[in-house]
N, C-alpha and C. Protein backbone atom coordinates (compact mmCIF):
# COMPACT_ATOMS: atom_id res chain seq x y z
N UNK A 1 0.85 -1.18 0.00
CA UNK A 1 0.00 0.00 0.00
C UNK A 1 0.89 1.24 0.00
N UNK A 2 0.59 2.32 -0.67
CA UNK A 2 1.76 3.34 -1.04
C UNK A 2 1.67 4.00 0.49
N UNK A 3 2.44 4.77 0.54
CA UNK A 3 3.03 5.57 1.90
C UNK A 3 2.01 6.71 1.81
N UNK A 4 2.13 7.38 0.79
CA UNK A 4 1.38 7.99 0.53
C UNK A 4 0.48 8.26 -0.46
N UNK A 5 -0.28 9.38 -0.55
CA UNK A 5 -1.46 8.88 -1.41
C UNK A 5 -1.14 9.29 -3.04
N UNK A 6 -1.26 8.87 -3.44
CA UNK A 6 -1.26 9.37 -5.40
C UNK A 6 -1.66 10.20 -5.59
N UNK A 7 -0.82 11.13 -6.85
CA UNK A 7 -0.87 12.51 -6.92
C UNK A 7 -2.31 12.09 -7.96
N UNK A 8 -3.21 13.68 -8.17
CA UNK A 8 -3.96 13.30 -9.48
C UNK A 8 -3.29 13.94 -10.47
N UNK A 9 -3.90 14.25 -11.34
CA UNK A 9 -3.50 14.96 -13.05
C UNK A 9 -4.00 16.54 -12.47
N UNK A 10 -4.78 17.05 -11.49
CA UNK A 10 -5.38 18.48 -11.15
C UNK A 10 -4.32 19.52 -11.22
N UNK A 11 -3.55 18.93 -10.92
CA UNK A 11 -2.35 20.56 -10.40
C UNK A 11 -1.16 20.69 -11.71
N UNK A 12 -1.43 19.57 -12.65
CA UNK A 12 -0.22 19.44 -13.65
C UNK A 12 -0.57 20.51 -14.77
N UNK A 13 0.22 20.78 -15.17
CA UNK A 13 0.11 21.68 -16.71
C UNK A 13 -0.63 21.09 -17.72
N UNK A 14 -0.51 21.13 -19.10
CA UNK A 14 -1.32 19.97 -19.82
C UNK A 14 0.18 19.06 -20.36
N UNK A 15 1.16 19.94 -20.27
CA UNK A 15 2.64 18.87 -20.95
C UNK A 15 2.22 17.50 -19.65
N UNK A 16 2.21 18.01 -18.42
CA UNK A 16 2.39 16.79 -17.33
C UNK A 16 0.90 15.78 -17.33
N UNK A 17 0.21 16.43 -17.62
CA UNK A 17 -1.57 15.85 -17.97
C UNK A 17 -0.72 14.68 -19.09
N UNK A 18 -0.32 15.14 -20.60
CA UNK A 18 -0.09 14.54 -21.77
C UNK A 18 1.15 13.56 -20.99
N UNK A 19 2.05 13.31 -20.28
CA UNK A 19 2.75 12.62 -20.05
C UNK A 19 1.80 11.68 -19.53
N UNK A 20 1.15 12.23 -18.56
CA UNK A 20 0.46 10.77 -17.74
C UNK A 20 -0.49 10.00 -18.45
N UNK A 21 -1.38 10.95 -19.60
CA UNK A 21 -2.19 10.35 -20.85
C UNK A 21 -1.21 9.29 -21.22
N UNK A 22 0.14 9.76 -21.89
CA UNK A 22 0.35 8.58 -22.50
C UNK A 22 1.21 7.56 -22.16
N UNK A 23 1.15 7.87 -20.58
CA UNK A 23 1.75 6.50 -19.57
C UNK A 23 0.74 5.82 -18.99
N UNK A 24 -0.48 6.03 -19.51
CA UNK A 24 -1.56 5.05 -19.28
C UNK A 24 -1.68 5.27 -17.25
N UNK A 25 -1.70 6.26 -16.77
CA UNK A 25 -1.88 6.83 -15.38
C UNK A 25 -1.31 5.89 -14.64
N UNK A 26 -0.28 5.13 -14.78
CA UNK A 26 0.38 4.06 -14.09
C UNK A 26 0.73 4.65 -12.41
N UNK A 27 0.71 3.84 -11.71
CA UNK A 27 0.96 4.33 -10.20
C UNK A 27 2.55 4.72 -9.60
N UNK A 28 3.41 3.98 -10.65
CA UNK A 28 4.54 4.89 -10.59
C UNK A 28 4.73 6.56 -10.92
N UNK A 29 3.94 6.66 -11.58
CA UNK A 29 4.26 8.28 -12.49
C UNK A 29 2.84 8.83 -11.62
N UNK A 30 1.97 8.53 -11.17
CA UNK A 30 0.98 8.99 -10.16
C UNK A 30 1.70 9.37 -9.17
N UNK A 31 2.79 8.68 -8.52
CA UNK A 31 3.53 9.15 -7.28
C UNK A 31 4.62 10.15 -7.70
N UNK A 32 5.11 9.92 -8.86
CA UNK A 32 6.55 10.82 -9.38
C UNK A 32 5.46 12.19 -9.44
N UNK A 33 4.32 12.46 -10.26
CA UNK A 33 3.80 13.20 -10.46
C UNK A 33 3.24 14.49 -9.02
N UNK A 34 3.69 14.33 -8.41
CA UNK A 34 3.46 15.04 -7.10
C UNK A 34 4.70 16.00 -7.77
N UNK A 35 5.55 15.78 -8.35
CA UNK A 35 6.53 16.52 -8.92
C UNK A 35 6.94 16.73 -10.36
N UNK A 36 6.09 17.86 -11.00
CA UNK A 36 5.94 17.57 -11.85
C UNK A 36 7.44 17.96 -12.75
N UNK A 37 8.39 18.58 -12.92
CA UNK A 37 9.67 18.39 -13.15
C UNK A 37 10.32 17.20 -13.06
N UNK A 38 10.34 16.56 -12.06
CA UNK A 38 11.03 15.32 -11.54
C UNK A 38 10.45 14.16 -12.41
N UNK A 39 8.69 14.40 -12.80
CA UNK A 39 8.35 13.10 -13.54
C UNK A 39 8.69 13.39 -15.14
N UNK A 40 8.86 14.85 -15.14
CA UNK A 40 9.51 14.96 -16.57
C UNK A 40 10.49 14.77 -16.73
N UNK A 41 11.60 14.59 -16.10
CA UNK A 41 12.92 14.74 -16.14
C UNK A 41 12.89 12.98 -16.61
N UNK A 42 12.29 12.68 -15.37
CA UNK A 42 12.67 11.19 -14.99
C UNK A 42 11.96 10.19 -15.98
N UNK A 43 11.20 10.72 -16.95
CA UNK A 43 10.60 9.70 -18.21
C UNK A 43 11.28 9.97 -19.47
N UNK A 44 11.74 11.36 -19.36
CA UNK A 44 12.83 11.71 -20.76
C UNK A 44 14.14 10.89 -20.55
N UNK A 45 14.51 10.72 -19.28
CA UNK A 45 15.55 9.52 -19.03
C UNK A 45 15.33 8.17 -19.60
N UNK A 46 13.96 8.05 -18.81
CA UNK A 46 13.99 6.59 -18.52
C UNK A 46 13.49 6.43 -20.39
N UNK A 47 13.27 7.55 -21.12
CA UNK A 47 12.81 6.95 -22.66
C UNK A 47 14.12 6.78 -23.53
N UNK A 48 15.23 7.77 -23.11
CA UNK A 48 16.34 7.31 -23.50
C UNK A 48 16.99 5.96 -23.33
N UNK A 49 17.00 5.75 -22.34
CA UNK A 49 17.50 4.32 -22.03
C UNK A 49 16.48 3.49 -22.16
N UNK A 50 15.36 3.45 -22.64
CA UNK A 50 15.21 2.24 -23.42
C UNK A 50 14.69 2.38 -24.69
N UNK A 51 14.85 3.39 -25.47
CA UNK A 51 14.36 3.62 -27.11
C UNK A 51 15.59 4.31 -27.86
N UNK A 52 16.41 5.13 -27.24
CA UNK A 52 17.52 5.87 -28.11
C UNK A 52 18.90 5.50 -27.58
N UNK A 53 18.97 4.14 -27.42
CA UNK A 53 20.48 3.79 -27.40
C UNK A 53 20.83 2.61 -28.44
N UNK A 54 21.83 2.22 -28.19
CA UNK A 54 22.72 1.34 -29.48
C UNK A 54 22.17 -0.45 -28.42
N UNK A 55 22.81 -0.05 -27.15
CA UNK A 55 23.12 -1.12 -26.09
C UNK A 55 21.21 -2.27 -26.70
N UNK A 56 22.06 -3.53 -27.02
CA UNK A 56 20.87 -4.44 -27.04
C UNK A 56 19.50 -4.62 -26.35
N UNK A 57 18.31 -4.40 -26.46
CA UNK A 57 17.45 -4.31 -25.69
C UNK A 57 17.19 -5.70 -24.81
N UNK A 58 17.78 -6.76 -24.96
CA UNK A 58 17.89 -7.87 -24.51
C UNK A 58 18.57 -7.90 -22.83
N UNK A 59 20.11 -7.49 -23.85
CA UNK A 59 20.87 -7.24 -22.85
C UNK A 59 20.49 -6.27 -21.72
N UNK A 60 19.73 -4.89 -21.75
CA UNK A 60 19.75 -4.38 -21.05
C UNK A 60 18.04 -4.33 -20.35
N UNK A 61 17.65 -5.35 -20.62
CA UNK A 61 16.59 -6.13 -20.15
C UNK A 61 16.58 -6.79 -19.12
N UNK A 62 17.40 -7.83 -19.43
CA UNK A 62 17.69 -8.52 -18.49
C UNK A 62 19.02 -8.42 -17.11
N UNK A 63 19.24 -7.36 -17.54
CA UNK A 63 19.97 -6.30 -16.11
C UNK A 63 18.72 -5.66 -15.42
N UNK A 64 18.06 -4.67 -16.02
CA UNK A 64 17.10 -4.21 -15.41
C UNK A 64 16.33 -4.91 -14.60
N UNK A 65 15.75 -6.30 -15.06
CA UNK A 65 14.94 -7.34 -14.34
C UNK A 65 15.81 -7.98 -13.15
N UNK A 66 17.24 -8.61 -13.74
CA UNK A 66 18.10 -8.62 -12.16
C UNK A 66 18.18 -7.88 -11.04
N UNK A 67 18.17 -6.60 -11.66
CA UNK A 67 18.14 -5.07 -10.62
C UNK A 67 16.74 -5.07 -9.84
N UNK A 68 15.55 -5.32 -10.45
CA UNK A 68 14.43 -5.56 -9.48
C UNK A 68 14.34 -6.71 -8.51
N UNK A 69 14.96 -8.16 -9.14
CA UNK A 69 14.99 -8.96 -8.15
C UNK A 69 16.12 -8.91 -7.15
N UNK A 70 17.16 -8.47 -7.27
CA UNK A 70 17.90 -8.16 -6.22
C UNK A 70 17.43 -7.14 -5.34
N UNK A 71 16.62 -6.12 -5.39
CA UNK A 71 16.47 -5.27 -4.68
C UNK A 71 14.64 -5.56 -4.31
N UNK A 72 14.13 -6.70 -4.69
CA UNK A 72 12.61 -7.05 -4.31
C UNK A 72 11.67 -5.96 -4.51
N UNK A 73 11.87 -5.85 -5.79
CA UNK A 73 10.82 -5.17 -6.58
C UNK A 73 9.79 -5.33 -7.20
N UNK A 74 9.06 -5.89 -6.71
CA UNK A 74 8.15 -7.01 -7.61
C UNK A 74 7.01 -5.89 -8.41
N UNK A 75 7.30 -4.33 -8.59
CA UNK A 75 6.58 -3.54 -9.82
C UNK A 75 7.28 -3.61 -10.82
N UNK A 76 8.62 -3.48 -10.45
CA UNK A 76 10.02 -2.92 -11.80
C UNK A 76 9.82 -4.77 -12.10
N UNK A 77 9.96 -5.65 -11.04
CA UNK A 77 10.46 -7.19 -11.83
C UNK A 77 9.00 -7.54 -12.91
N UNK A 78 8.07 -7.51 -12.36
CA UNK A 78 6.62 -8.04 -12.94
C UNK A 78 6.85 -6.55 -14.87
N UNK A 79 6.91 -5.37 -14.85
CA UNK A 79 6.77 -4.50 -15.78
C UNK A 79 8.28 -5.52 -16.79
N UNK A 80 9.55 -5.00 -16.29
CA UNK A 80 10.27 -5.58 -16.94
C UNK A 80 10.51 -7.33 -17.53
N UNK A 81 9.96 -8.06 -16.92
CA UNK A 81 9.54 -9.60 -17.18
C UNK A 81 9.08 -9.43 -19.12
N UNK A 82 7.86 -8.69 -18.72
CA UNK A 82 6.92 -8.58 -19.75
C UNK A 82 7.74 -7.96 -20.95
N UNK A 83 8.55 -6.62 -20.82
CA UNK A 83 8.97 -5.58 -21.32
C UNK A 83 10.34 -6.64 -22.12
N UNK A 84 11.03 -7.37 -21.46
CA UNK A 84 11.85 -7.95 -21.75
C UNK A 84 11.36 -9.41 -23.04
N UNK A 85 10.57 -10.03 -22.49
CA UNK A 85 9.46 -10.66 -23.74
C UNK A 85 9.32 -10.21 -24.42
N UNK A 86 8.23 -8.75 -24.91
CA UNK A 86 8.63 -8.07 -25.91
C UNK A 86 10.09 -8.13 -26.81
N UNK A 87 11.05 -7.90 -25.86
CA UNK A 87 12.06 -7.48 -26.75
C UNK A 87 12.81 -8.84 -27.38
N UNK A 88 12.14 -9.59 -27.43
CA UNK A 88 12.73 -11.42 -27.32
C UNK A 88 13.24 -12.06 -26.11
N UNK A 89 13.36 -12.02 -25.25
CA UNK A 89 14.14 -12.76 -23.69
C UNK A 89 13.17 -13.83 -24.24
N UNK A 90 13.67 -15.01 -23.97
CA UNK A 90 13.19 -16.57 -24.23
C UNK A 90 11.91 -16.42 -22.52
N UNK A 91 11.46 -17.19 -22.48
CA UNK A 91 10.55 -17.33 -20.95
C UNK A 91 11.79 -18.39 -19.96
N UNK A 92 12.68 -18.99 -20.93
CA UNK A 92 13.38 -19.59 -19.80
C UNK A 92 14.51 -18.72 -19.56
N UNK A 93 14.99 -17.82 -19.88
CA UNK A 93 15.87 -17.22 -19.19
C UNK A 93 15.04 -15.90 -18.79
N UNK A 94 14.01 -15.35 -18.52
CA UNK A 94 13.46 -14.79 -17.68
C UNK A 94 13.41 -15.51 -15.83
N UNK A 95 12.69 -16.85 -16.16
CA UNK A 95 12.67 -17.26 -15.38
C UNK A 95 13.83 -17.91 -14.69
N UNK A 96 15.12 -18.17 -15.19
CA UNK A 96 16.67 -17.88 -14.80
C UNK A 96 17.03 -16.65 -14.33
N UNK A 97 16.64 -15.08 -14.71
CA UNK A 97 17.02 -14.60 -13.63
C UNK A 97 17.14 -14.39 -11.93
N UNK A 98 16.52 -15.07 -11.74
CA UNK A 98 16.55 -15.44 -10.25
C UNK A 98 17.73 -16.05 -9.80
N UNK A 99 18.09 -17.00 -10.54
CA UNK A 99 19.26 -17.36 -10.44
C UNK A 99 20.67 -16.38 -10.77
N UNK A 100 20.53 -15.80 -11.54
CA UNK A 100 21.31 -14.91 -12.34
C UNK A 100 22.57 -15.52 -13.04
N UNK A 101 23.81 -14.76 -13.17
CA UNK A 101 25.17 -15.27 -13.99
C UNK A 101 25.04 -16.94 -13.71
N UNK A 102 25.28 -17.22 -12.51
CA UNK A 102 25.64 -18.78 -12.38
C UNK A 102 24.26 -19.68 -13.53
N UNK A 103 23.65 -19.24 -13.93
CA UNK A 103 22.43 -20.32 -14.63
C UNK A 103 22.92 -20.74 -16.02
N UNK A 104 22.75 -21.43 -16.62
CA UNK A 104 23.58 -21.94 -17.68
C UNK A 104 22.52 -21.43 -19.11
N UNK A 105 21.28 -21.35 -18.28
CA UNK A 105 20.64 -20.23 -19.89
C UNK A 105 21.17 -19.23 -20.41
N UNK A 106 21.99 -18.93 -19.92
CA UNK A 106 22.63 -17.76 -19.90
C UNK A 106 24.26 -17.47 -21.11
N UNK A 107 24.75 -16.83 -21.92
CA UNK A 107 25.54 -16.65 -22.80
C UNK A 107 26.23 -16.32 -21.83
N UNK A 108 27.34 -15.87 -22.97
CA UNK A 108 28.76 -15.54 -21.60
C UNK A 108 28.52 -14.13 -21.85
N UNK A 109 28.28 -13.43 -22.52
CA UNK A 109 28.25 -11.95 -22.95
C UNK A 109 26.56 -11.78 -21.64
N UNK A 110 25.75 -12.90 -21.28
CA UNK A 110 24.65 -12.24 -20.83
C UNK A 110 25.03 -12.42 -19.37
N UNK A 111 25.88 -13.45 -19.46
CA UNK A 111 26.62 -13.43 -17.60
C UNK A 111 27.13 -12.77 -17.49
N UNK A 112 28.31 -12.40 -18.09
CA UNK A 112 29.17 -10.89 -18.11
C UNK A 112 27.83 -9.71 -17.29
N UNK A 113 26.93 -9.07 -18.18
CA UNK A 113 26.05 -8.42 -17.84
C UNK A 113 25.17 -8.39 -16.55
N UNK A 114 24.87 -9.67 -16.60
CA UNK A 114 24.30 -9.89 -14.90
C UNK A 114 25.29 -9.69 -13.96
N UNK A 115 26.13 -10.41 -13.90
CA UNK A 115 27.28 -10.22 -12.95
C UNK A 115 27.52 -8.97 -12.57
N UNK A 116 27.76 -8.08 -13.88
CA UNK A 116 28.38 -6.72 -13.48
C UNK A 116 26.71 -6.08 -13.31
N UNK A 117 25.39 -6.32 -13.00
CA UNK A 117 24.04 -5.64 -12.45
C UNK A 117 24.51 -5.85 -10.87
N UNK A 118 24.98 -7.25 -10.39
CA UNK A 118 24.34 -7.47 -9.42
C UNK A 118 25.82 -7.14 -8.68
N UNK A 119 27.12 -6.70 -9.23
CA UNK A 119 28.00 -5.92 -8.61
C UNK A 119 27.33 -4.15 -7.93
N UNK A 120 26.91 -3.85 -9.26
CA UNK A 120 26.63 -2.44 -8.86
C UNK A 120 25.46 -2.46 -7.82
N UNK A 121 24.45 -3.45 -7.74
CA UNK A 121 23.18 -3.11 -6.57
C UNK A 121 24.02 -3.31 -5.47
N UNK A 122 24.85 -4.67 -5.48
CA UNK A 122 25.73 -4.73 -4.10
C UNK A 122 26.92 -3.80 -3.36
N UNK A 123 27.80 -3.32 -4.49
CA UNK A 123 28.60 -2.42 -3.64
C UNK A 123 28.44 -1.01 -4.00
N UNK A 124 28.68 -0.26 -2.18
CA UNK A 124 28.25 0.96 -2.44
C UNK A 124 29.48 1.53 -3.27
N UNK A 125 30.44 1.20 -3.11
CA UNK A 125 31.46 1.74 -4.20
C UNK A 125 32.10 0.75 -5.44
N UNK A 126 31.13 0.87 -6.73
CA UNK A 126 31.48 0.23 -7.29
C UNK A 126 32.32 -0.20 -7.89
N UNK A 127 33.21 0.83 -7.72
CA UNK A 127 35.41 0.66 -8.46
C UNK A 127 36.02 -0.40 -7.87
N UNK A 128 34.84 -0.31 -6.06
CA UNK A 128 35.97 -1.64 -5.41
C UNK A 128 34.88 -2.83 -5.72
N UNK A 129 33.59 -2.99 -5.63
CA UNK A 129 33.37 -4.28 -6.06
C UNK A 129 33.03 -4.30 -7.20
N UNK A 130 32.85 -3.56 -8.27
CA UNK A 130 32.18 -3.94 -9.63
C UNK A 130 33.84 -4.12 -10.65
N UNK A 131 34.76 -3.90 -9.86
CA UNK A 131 36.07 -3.46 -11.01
C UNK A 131 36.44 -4.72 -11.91
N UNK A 132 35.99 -6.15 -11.47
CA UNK A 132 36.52 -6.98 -12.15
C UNK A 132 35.67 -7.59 -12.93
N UNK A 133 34.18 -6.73 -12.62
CA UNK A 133 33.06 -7.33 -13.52
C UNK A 133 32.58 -5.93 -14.60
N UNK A 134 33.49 -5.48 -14.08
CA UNK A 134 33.30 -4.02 -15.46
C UNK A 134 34.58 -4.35 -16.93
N UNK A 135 35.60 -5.22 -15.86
CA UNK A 135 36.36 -5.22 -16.98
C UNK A 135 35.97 -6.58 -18.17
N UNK A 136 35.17 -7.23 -17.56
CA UNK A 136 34.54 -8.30 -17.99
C UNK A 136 33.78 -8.20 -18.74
N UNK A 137 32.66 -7.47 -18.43
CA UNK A 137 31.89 -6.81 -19.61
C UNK A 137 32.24 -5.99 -20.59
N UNK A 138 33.24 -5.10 -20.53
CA UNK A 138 33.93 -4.59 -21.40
C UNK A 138 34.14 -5.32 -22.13
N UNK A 139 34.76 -6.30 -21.75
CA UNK A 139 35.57 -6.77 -23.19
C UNK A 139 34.62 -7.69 -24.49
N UNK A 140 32.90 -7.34 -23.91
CA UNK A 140 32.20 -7.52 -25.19
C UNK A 140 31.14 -6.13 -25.56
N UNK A 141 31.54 -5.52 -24.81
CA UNK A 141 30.55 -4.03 -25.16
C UNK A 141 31.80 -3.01 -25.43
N UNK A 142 31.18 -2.07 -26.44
CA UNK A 142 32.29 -0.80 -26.59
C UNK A 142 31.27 0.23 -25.64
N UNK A 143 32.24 1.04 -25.51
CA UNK A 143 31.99 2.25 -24.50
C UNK A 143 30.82 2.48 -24.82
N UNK A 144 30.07 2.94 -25.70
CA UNK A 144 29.06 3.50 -25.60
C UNK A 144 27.68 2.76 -25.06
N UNK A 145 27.86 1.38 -25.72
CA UNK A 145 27.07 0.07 -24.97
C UNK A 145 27.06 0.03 -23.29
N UNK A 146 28.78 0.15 -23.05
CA UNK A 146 29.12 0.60 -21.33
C UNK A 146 28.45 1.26 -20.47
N UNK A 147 28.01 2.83 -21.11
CA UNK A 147 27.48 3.66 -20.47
C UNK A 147 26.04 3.81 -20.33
N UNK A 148 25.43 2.82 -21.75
CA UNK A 148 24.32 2.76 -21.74
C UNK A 148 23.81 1.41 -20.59
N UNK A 149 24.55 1.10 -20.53
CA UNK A 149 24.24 -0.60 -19.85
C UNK A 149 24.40 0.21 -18.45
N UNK A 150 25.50 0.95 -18.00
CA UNK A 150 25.58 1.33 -16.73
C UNK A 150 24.69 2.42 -15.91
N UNK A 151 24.14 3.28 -16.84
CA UNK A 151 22.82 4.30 -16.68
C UNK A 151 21.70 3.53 -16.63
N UNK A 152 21.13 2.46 -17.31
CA UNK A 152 20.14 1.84 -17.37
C UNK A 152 20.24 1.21 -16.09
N UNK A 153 20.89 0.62 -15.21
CA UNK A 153 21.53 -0.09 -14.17
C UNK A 153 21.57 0.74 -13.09
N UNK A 154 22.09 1.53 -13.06
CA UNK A 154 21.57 2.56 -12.07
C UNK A 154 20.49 3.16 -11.55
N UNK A 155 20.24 3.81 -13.06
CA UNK A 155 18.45 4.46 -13.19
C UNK A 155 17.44 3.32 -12.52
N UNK A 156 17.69 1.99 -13.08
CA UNK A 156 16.56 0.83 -12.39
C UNK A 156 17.29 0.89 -11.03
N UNK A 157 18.21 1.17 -10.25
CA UNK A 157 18.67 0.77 -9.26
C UNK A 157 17.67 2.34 -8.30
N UNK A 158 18.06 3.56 -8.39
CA UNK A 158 16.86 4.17 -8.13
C UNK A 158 15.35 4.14 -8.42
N UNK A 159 15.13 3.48 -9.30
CA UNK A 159 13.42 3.45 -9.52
C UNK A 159 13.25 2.26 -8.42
N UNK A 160 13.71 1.28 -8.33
CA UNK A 160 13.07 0.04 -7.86
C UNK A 160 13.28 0.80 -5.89
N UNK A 161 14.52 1.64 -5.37
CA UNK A 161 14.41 2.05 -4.57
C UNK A 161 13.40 3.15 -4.45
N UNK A 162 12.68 4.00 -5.39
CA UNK A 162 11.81 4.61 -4.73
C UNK A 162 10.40 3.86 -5.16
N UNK A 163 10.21 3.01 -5.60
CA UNK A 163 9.38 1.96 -5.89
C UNK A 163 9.18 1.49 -4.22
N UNK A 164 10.08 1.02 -3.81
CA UNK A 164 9.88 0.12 -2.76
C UNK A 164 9.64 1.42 -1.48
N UNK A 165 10.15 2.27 -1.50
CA UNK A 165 10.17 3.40 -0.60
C UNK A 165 8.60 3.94 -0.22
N UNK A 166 8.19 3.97 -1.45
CA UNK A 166 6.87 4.59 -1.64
C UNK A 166 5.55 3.34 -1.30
N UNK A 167 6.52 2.73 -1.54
CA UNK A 167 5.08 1.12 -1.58
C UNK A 167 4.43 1.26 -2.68
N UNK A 168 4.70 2.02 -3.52
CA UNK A 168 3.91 1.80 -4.85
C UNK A 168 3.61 0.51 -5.42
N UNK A 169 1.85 0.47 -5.26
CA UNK A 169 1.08 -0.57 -5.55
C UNK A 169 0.99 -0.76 -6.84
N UNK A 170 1.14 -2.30 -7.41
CA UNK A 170 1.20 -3.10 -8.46
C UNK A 170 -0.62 -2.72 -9.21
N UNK A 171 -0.23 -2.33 -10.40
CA UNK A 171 -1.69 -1.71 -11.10
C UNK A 171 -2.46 -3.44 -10.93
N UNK A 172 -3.93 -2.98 -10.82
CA UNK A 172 -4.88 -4.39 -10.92
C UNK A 172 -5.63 -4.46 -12.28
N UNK A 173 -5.14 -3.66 -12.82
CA UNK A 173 -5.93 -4.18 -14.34
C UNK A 173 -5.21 -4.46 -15.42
């Protein structure tokens, strides 16, 4: 049950009205929307990282979905599950992320990737624990894949924390 109560569409401009129109009034952007800057900011992000980058939508699928189950997100894991289907993820390596890198559904380029998700949720400084799983992944992504894989990874690493912060309730329809 959310912490607090959901913003409506009353106090928004019509740009913040038209955002929530065409996010289908989801209860994440109902709560971001108490701020209406912050939910603009934070969907022009979150549309970059997943429509205007190079980085595989696969690949950075199935980081995002690790990033919810490590951090027990069951809005970001249940949205991305689906989101990741879309983009091709097989249903058995969805259902391998739970397991994560160690599962054998898994490529070496997609363990690489998990590995270095579930470095960055775990250490607060990631140079000292992510350093040997950054260089790992590197050596099948070029930089720009890097940064996109590592923003996407992050960005889900704050959503799923104010996800869980807020108690933002799982839509019922």
């Amino acid at each position: 049950m959310a912490r607090i109560d959901y913003a409506t569409t009353d106090r928004l401009s019509d740009k913040g009205k038209s955002i929530m129109e065409r996010l289908g009034h989801k209860n994440i952007f109902r709560m971001l929307s108490h701020s209406e800057s912050h939910l603009t900011n934070y969907c022009r992000l979150g549309n970059a990282i997943r429509h205007h980058g190079v980085l595989d939508p696969c690949l950075r699928e199935l980081a995002i979905t690790r990033v919810g189950i490590l951090l027990a997100a069951d809005y970001e894991v249940i949205a991305h599950k689906n989101i990741g289907r879309d983009a091709g993820i097989p249903d058995n390596q969805i259902e391998a992320l739970h397991d994560g890198a160690e599962n054998d559904a898994f490529n070496e380029v997609e363990k690489a990737v998990l590995a270095y998700a579930d470095d960055l949720v775990d250490n607060a400084n990631p140079g000292a624990g992510a350093g040997a799983t950054f260089e790992r992944v590197a050596e099948f992504l070029n930089p720009e894949e890097m940064v996109e894989l590592t923003i996407a990874i992050t960005y889900y690493i704050m959503t799923s924390k104010f996800l869980i912060t807020f108690g933002i309730d799982l839509e019922t329809d």
